[in-house]
PDB file of N, CA and C in Angstrom:
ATOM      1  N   UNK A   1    -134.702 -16.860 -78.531  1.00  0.00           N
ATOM      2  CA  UNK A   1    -133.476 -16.218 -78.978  1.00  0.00           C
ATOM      3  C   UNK A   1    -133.636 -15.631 -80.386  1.00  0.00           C
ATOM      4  N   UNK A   2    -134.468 -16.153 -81.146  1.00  0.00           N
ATOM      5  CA  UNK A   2    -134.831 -15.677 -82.997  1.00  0.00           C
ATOM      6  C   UNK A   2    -135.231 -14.169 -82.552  1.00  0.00           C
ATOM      7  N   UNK A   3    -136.071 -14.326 -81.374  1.00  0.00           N
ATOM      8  CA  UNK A   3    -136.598 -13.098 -81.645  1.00  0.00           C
ATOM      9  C   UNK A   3    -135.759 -11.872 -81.192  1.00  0.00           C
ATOM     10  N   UNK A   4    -134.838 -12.172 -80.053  1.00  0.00           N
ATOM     11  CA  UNK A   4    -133.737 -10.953 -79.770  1.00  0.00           C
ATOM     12  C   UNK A   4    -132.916 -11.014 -80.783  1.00  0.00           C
ATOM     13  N   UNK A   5    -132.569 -11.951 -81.092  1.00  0.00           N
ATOM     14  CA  UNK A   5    -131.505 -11.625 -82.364  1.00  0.00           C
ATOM     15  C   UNK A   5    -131.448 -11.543 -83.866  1.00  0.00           C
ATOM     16  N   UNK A   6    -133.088 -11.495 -84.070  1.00  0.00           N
ATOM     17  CA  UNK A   6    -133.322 -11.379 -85.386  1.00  0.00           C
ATOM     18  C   UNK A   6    -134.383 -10.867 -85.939  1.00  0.00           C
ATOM     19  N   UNK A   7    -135.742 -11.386 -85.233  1.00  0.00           N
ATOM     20  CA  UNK A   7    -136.985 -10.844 -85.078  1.00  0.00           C
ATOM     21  C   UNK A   7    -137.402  -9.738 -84.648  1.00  0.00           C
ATOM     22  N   UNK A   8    -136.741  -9.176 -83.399  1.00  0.00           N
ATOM     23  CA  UNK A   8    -137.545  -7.816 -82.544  1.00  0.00           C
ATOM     24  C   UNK A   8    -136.743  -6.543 -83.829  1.00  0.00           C
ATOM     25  N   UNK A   9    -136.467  -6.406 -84.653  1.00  0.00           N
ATOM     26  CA  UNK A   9    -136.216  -4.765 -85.801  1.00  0.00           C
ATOM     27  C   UNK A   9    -137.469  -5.056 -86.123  1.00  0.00           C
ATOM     28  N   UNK A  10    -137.655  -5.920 -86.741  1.00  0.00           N
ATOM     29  CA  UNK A  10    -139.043  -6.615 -87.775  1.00  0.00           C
ATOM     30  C   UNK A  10    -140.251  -6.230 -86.811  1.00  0.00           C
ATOM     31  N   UNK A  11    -140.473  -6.913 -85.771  1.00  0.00           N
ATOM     32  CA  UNK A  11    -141.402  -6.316 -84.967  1.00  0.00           C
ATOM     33  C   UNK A  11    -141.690  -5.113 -84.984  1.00  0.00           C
ATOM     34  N   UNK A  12    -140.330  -3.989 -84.045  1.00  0.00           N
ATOM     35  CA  UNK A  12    -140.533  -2.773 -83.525  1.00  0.00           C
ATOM     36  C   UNK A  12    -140.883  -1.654 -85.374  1.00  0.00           C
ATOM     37  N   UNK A  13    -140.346  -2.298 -86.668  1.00  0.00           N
ATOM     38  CA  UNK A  13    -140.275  -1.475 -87.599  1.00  0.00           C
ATOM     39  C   UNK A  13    -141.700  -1.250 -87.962  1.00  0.00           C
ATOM     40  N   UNK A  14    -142.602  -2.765 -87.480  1.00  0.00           N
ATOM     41  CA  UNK A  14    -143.886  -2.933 -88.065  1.00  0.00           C
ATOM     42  C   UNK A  14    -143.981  -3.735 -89.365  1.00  0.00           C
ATOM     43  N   UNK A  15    -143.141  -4.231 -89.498  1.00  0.00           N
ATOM     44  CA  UNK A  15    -143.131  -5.192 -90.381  1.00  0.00           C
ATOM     45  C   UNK A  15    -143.688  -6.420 -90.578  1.00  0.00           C
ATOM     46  N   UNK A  16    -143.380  -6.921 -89.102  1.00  0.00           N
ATOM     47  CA  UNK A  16    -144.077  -8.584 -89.277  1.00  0.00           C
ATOM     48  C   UNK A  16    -144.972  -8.168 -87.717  1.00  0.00           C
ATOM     49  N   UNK A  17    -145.822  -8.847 -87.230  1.00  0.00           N
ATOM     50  CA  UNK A  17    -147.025  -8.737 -85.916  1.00  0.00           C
ATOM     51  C   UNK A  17    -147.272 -10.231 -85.640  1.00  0.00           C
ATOM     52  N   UNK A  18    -147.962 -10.049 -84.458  1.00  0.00           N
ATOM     53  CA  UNK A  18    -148.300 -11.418 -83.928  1.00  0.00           C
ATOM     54  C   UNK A  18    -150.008 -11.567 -84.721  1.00  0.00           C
ATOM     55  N   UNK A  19    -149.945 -12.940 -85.332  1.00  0.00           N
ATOM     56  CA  UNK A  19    -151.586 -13.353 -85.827  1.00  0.00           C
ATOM     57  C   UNK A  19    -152.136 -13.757 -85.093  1.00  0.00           C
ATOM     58  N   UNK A  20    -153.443 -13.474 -85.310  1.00  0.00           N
ATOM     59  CA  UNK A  20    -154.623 -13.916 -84.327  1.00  0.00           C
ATOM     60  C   UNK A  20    -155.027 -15.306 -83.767  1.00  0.00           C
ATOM     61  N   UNK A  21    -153.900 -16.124 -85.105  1.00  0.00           N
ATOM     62  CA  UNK A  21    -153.779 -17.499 -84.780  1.00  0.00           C
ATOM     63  C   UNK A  21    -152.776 -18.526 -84.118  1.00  0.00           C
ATOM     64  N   UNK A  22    -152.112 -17.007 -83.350  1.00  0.00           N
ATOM     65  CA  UNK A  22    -150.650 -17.773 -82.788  1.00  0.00           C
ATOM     66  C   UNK A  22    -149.362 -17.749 -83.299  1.00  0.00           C
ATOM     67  N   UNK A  23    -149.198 -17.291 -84.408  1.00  0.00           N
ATOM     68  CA  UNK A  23    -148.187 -17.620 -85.598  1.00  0.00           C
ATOM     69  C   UNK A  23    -147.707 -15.669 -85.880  1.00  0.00           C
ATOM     70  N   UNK A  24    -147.014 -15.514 -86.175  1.00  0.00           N
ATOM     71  CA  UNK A  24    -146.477 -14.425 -86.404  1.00  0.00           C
ATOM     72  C   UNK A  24    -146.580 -14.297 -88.106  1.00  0.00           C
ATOM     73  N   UNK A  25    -146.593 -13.056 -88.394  1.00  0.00           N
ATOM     74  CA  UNK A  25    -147.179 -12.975 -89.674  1.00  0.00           C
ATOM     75  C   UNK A  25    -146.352 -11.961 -90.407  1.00  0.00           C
ATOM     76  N   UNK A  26    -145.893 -11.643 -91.682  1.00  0.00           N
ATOM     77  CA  UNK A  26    -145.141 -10.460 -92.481  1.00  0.00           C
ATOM     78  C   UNK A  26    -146.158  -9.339 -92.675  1.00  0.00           C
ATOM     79  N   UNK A  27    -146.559  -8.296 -92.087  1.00  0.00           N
ATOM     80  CA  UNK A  27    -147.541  -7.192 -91.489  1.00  0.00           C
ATOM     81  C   UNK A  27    -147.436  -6.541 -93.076  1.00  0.00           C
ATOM     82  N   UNK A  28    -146.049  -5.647 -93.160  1.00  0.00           N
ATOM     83  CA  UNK A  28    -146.118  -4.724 -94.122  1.00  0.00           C
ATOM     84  C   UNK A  28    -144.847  -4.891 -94.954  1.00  0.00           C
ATOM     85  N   UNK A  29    -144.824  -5.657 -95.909  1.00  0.00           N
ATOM     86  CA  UNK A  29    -143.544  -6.276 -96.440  1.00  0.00           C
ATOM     87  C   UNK A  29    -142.598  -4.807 -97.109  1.00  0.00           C
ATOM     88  N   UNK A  30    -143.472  -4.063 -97.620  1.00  0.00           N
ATOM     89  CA  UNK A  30    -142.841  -2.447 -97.881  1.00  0.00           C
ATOM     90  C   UNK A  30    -142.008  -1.898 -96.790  1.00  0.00           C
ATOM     91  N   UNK A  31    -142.175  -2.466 -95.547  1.00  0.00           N
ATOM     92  CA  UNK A  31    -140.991  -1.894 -94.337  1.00  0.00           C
ATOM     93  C   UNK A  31    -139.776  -2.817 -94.017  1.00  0.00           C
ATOM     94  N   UNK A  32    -139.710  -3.533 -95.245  1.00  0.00           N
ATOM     95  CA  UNK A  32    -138.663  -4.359 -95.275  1.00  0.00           C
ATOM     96  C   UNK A  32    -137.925  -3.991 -96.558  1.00  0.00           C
ATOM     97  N   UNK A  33    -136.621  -3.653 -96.175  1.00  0.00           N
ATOM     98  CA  UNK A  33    -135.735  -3.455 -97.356  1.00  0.00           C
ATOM     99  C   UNK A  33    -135.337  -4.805 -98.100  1.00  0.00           C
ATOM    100  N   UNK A  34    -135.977  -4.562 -99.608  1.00  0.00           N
ATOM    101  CA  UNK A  34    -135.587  -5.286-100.535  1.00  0.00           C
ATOM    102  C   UNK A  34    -135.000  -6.457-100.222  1.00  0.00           C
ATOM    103  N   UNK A  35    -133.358  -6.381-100.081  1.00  0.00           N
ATOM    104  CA  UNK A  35    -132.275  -6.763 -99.722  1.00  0.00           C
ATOM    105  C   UNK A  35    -132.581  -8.398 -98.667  1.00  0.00           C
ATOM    106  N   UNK A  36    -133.774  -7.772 -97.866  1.00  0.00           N
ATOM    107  CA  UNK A  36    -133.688  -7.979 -96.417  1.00  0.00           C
ATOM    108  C   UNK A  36    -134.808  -9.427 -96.811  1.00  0.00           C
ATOM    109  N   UNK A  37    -135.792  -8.880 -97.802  1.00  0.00           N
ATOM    110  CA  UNK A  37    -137.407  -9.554 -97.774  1.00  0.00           C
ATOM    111  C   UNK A  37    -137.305 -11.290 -97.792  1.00  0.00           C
ATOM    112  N   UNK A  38    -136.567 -11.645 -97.886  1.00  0.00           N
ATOM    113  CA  UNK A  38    -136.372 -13.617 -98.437  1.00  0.00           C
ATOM    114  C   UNK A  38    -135.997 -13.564 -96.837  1.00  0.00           C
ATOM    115  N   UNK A  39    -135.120 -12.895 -96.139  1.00  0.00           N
ATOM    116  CA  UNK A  39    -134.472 -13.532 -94.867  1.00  0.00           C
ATOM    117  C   UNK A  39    -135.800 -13.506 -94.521  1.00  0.00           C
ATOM    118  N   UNK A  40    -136.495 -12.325 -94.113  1.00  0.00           N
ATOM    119  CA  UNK A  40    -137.787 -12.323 -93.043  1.00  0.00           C
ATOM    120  C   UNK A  40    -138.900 -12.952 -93.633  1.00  0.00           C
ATOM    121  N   UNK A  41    -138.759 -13.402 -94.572  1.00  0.00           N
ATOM    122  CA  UNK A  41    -140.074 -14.600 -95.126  1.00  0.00           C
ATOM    123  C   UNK A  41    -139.538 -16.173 -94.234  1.00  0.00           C
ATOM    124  N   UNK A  42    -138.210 -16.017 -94.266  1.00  0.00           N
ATOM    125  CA  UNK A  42    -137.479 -17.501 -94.002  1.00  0.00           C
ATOM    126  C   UNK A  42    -137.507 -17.148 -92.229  1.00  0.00           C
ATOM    127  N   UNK A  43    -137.571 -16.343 -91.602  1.00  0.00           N
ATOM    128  CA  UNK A  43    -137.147 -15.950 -89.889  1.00  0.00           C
ATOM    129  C   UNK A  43    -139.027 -16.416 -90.060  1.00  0.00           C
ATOM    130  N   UNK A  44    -139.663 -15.868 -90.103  1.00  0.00           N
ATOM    131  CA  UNK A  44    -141.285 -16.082 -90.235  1.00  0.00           C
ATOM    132  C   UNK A  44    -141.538 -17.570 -90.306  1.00  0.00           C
ATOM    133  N   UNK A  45    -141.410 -18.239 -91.119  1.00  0.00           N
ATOM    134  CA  UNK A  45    -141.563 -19.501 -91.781  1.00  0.00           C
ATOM    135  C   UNK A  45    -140.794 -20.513 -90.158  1.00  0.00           C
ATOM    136  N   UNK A  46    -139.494 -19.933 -90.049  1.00  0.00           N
ATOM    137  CA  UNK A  46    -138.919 -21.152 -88.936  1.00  0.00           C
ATOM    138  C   UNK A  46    -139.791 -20.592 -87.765  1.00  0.00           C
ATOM    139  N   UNK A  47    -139.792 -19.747 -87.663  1.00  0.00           N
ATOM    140  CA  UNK A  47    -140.750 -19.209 -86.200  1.00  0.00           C
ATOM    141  C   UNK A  47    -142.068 -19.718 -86.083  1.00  0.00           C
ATOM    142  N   UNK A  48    -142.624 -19.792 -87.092  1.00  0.00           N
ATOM    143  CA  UNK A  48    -144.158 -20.700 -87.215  1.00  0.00           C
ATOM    144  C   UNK A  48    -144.142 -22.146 -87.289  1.00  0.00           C
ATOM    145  N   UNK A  49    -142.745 -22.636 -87.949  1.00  0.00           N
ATOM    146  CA  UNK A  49    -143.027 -24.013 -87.337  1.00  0.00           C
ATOM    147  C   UNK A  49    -142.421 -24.721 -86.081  1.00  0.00           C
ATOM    148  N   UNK A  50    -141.634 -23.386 -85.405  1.00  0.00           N
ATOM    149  CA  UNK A  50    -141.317 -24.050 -84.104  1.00  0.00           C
ATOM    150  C   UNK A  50    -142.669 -23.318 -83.255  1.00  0.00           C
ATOM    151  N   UNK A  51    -143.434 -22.821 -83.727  1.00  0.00           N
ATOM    152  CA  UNK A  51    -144.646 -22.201 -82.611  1.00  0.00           C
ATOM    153  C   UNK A  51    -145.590 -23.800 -83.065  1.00  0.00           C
ATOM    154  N   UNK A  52    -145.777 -23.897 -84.181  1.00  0.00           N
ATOM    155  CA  UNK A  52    -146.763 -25.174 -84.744  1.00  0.00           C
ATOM    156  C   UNK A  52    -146.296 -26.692 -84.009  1.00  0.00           C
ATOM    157  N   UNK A  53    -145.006 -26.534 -84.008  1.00  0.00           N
ATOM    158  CA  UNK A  53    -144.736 -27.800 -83.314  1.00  0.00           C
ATOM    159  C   UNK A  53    -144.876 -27.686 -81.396  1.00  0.00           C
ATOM    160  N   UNK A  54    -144.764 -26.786 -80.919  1.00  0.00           N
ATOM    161  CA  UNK A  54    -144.712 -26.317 -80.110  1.00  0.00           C
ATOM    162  C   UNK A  54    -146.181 -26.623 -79.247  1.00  0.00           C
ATOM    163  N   UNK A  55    -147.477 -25.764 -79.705  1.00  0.00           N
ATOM    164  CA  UNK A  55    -148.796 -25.827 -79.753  1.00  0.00           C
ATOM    165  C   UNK A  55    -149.021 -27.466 -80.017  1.00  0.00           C
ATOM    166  N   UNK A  56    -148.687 -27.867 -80.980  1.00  0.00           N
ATOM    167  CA  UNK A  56    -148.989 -29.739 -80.932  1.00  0.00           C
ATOM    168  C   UNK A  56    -147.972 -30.506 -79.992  1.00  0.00           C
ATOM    169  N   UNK A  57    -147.239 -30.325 -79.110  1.00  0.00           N
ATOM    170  CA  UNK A  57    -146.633 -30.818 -78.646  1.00  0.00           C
ATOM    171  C   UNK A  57    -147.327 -30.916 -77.395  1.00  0.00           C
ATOM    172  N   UNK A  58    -148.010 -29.709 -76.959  1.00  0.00           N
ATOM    173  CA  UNK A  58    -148.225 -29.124 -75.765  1.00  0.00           C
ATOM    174  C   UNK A  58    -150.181 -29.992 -75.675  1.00  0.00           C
ATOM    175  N   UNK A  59    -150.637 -30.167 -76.535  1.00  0.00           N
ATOM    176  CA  UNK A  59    -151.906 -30.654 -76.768  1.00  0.00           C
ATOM    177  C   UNK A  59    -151.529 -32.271 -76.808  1.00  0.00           C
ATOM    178  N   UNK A  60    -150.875 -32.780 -77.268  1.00  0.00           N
ATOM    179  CA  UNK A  60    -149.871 -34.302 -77.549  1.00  0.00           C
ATOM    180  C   UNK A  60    -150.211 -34.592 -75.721  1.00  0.00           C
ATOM    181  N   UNK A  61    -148.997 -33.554 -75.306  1.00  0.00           N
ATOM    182  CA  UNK A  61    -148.810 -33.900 -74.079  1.00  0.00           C
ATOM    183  C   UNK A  61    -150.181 -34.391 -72.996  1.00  0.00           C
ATOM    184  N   UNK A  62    -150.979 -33.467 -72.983  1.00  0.00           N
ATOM    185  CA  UNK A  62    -152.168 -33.233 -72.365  1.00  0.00           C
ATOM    186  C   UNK A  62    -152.896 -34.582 -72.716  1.00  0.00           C
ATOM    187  N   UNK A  63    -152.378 -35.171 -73.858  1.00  0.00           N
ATOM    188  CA  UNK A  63    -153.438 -36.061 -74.422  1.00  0.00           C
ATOM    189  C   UNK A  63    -154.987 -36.092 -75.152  1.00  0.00           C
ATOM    190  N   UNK A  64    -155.153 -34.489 -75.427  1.00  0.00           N
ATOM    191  CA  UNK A  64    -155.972 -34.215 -76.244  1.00  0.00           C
ATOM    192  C   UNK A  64    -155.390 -33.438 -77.529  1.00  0.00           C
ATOM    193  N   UNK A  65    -155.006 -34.248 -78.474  1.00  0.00           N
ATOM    194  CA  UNK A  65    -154.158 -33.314 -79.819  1.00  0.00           C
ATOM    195  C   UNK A  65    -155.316 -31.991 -80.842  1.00  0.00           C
ATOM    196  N   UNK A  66    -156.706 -32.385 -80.184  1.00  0.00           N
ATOM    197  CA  UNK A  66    -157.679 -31.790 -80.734  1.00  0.00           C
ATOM    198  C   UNK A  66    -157.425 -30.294 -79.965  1.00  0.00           C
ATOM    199  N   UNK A  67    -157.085 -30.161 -79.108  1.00  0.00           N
ATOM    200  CA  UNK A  67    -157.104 -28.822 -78.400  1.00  0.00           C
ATOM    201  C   UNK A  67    -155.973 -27.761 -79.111  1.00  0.00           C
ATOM    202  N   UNK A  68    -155.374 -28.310 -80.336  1.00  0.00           N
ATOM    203  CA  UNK A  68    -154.286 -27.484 -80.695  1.00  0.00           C
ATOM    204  C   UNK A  68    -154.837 -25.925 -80.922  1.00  0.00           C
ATOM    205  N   UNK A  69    -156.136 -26.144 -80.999  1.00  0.00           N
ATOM    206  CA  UNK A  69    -156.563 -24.675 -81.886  1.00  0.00           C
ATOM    207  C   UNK A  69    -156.887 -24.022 -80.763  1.00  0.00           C
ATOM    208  N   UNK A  70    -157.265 -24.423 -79.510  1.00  0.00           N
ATOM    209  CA  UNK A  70    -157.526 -23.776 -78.406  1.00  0.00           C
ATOM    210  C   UNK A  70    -156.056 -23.097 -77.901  1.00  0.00           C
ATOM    211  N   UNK A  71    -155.073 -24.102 -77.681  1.00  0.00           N
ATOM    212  CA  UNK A  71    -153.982 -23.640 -77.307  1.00  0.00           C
ATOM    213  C   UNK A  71    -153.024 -22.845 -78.208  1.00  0.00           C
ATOM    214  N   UNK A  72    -153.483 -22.773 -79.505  1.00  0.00           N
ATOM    215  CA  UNK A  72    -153.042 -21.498 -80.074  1.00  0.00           C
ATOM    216  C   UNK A  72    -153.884 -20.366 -79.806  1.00  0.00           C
ATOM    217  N   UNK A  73    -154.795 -20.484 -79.511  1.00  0.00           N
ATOM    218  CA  UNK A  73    -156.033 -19.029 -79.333  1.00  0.00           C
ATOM    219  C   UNK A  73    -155.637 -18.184 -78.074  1.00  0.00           C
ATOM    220  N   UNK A  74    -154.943 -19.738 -76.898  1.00  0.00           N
ATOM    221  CA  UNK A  74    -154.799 -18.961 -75.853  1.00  0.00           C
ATOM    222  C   UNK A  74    -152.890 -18.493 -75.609  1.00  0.00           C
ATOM    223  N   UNK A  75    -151.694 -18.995 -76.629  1.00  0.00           N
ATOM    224  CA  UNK A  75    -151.113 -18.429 -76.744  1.00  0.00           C
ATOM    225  C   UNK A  75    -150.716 -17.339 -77.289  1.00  0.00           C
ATOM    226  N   UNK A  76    -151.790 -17.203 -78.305  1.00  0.00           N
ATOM    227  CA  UNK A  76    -152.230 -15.735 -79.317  1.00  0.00           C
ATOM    228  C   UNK A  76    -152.428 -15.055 -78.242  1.00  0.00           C
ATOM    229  N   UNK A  77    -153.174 -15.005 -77.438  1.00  0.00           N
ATOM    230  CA  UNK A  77    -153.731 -14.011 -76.447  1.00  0.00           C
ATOM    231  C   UNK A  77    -152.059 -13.340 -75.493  1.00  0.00           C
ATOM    232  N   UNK A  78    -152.124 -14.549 -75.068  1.00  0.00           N
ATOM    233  CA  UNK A  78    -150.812 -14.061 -74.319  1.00  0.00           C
ATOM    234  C   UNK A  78    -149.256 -13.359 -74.914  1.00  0.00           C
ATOM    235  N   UNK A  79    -149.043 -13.960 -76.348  1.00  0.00           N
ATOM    236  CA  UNK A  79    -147.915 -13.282 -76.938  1.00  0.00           C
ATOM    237  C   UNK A  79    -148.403 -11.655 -77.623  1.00  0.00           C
ATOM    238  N   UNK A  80    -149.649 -11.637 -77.568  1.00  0.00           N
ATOM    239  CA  UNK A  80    -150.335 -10.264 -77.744  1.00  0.00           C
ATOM    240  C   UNK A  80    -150.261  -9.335 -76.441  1.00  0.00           C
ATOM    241  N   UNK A  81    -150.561  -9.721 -75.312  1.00  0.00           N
ATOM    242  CA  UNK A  81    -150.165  -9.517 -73.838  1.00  0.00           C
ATOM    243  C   UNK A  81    -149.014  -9.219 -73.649  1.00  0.00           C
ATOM    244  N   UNK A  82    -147.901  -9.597 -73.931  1.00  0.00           N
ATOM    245  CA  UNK A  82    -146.658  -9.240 -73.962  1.00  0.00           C
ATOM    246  C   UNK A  82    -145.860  -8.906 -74.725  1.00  0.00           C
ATOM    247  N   UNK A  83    -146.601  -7.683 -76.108  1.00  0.00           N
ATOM    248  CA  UNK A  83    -145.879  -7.481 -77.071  1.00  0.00           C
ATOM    249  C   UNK A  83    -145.789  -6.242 -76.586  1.00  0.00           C
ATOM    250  N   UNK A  84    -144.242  -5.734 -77.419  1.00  0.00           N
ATOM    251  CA  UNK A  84    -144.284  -4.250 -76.353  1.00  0.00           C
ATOM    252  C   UNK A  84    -144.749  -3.074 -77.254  1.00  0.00           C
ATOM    253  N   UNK A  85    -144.925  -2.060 -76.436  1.00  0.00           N
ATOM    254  CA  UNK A  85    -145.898  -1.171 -77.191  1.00  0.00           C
ATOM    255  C   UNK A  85    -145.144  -0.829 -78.765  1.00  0.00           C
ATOM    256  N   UNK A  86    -145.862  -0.472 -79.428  1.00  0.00           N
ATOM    257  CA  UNK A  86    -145.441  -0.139 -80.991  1.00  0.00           C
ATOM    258  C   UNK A  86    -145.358  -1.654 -81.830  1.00  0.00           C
ATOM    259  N   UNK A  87    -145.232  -2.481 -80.876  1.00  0.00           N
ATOM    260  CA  UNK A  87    -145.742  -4.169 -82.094  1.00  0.00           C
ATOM    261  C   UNK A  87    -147.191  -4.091 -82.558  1.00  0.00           C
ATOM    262  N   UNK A  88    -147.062  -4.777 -83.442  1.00  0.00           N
ATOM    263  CA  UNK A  88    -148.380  -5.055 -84.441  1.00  0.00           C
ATOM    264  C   UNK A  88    -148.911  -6.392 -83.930  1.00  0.00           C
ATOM    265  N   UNK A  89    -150.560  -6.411 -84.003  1.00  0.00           N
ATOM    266  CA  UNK A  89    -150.947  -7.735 -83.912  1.00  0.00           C
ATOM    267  C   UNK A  89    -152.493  -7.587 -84.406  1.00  0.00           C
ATOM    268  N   UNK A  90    -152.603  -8.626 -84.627  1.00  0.00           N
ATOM    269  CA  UNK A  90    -154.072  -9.071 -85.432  1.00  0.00           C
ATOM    270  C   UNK A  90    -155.147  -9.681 -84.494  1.00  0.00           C
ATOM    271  N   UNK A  91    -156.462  -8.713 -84.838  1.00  0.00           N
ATOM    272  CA  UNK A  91    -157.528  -9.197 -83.631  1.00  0.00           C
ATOM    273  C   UNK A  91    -158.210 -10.263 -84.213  1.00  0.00           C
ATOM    274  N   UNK A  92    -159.566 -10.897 -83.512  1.00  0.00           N
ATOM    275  CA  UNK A  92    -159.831 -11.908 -83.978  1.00  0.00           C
ATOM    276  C   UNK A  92    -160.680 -11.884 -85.519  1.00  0.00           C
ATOM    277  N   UNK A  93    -160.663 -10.433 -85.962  1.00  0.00           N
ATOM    278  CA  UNK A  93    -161.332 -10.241 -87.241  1.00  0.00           C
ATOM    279  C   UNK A  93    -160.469 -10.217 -88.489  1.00  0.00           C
ATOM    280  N   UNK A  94    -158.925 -10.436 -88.364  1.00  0.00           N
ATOM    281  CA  UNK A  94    -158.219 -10.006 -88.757  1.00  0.00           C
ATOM    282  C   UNK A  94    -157.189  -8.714 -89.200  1.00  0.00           C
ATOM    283  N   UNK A  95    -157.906  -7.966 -88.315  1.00  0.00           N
ATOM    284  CA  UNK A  95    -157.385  -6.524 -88.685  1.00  0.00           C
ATOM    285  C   UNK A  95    -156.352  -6.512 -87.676  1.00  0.00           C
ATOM    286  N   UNK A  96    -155.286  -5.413 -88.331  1.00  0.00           N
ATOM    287  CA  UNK A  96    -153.901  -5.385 -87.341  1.00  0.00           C
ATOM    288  C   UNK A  96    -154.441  -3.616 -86.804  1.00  0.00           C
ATOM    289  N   UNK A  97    -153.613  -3.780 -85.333  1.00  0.00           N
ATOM    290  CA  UNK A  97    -153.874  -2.751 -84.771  1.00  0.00           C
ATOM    291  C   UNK A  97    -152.229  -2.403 -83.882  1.00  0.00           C
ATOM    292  N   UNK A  98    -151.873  -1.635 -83.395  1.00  0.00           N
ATOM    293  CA  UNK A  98    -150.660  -1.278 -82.842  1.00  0.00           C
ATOM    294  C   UNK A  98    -151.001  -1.200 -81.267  1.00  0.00           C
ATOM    295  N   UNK A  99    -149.878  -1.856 -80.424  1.00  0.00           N
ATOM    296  CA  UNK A  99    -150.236  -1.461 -79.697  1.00  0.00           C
ATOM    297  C   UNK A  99    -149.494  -0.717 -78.679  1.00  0.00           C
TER     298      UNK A  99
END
C-alpha cells in the first residue's frame, strides 16, 4: 500500500529505484522538491525496514537465517521484474539503468 499511495510519483519521477540489494534506494534526490526531500528519505527508510524484516523473516522461517542475502538477491531480481517501464533500478555493478 506505501507504494500506491506514496511511493509510485517517486518511482515513475525517477527519483528513488529498486537496489541491487533488495532495498529501494533515493536515485536522484534533485527530482525531489525541496519541500518533499525528509518525507522520501523517511517513505525509503520504513520501506527498507519492512523489506529487511521481511527477507529475515522469510530465511527465520526456512530455518536457515544465513540465506537472507540470497533471498534478497532473489527478491531484487523479481521486484526489478515487475517494475514498470520508466522505474529505475540498480544492476549488480551498481549502476542504475531505466527500464
Amino acid at each position: 500500500s506505501r507504494y500506491q499511495g506514496e511511493l509510485k510519483k517517486y518511482f515513475a519521477s525517477g527519483a528513488i529505484g529498486y537496489a541491487a540489494n533488495g532495498d529501494i534506494a533515493v536515485r536522484d534526490q534533485a527530482a525531489v522538491p525541496l519541500t518533499e526531500r525528509a518525507t522520501v528519505k523517511r517513505l525509503v527508510a520504513e520501506d527498507n525496514s519492512d523489506r529487511a524484516a521481511l527477507y529475515a523473516s522469510i530465511a527465520k522461517a526456512n530455518g536457515q537465517p544465513e540465506w537472507e542475502a540470497e533471498i534478497r538477491q532473489t527478491f531484487a531480481r523479481r521486484w526489478i521484474e515487475k517494475a514498470s517501464s520508466g522505474e529505475y533500478y540498480q544492476d549488480t555493478g551498481g549502476n542504475w539503468a531505466q527500464k
